[in-house]
C-alpha atoms as a PDB file:
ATOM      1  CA  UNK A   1      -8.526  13.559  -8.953  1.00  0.00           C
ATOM      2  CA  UNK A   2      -6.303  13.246  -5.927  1.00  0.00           C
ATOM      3  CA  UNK A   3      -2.727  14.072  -5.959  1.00  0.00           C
ATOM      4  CA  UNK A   4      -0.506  10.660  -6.680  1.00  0.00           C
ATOM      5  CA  UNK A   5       2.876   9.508  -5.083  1.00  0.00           C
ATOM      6  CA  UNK A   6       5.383   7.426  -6.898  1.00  0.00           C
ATOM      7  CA  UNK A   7       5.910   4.424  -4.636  1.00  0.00           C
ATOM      8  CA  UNK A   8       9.623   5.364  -4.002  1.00  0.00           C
ATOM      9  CA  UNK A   9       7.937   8.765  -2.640  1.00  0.00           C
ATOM     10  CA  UNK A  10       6.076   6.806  -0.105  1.00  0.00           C
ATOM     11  CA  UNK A  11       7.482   7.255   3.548  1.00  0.00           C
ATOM     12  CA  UNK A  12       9.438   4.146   5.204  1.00  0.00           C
ATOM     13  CA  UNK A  13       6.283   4.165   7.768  1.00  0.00           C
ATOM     14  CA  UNK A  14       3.096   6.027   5.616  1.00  0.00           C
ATOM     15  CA  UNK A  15      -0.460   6.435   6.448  1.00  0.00           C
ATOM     16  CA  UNK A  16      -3.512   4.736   4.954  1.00  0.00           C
ATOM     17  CA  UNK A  17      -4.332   8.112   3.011  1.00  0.00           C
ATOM     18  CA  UNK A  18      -0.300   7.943   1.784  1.00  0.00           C
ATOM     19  CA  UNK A  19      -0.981   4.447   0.794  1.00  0.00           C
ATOM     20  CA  UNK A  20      -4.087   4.654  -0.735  1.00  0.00           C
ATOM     21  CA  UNK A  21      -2.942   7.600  -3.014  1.00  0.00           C
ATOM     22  CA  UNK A  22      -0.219   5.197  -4.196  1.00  0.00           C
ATOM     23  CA  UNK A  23      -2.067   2.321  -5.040  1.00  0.00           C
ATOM     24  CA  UNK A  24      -4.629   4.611  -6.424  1.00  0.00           C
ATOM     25  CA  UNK A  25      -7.155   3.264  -4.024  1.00  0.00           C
ATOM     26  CA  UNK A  26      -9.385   4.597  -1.453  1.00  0.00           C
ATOM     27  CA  UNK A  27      -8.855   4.300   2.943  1.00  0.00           C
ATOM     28  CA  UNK A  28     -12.051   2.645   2.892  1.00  0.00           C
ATOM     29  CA  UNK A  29     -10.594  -0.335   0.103  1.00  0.00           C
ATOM     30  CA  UNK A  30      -7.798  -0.460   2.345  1.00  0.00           C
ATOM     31  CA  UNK A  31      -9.803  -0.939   5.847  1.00  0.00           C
ATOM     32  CA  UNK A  32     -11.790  -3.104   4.038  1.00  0.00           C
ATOM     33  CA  UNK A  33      -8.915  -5.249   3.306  1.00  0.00           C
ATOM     34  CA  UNK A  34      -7.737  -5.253   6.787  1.00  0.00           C
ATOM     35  CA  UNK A  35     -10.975  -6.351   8.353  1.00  0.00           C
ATOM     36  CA  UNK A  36     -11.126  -9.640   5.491  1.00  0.00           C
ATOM     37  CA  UNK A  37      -7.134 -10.275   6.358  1.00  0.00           C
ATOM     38  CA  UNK A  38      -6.092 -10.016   2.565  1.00  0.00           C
ATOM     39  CA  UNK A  39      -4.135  -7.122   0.779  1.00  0.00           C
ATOM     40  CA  UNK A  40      -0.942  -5.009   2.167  1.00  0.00           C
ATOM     41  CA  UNK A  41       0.571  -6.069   5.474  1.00  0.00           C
ATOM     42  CA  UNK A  42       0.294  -3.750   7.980  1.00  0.00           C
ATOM     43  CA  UNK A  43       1.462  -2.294  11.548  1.00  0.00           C
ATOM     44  CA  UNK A  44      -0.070  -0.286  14.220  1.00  0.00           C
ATOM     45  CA  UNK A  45       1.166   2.140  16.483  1.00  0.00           C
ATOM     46  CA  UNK A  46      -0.542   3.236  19.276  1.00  0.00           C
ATOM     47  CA  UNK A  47      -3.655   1.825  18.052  1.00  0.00           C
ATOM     48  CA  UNK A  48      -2.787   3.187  14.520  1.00  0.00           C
ATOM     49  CA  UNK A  49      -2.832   1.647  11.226  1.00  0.00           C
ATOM     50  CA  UNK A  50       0.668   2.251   9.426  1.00  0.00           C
ATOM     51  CA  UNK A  51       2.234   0.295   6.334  1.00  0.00           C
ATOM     52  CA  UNK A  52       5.771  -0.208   5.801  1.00  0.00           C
ATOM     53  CA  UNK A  53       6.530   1.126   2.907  1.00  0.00           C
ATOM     54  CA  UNK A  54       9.186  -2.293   1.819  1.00  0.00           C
ATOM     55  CA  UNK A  55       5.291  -4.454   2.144  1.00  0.00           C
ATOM     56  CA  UNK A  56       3.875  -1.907  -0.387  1.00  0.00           C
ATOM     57  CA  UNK A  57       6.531  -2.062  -2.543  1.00  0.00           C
ATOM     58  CA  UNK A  58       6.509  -5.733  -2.307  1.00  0.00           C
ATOM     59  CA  UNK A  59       2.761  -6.015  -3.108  1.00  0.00           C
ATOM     60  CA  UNK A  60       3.210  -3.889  -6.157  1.00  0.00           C
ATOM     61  CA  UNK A  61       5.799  -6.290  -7.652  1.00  0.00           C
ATOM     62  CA  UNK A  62       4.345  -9.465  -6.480  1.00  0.00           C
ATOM     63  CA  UNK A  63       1.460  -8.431  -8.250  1.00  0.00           C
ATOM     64  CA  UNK A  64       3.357  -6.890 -11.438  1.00  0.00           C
ATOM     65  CA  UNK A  65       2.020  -8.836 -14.893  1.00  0.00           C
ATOM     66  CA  UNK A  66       4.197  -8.872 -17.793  1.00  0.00           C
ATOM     67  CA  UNK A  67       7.025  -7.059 -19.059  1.00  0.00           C
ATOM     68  CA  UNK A  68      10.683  -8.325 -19.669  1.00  0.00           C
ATOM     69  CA  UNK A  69      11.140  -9.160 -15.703  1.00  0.00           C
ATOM     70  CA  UNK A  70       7.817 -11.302 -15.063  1.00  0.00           C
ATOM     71  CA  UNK A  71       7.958 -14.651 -14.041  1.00  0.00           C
END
């Protein structure tokens, strides 16, 4: 299984293989999602795909079901 990072571990401007390994997801899922328009907000740099990681972090929570703080 490849290696996970906590979200908080997750650099203020991360990669797609960064991303994917925090979402537990694959590049592909994420490219994927950028060609349909749906899934994290992204950036690119120099023709470069980059994610912020405050719109990761964002899509986690915005996501987040149950527990004491769920709407």
């Amino acid at each position: 299984m490849a290696e996970l990072i906590a979200p908080e571990d997750l650099p203020a401007v991360a990669t797609a293989p960064q991303v994917a390994k925090v979402v537990q997801t694959t590049v592909d899922a994420l490219a994927q999602d950028r060609y349909r328009r749906r899934g994290i907000p992204y950036v690119k740099i120099a023709g470069r795909v980059r994610y912020l990681r405050e719109d990761v972090l964002k899509l986690l929570a915005d996501n987040r079901i149950g527990g004491p703080d769920a709407a």
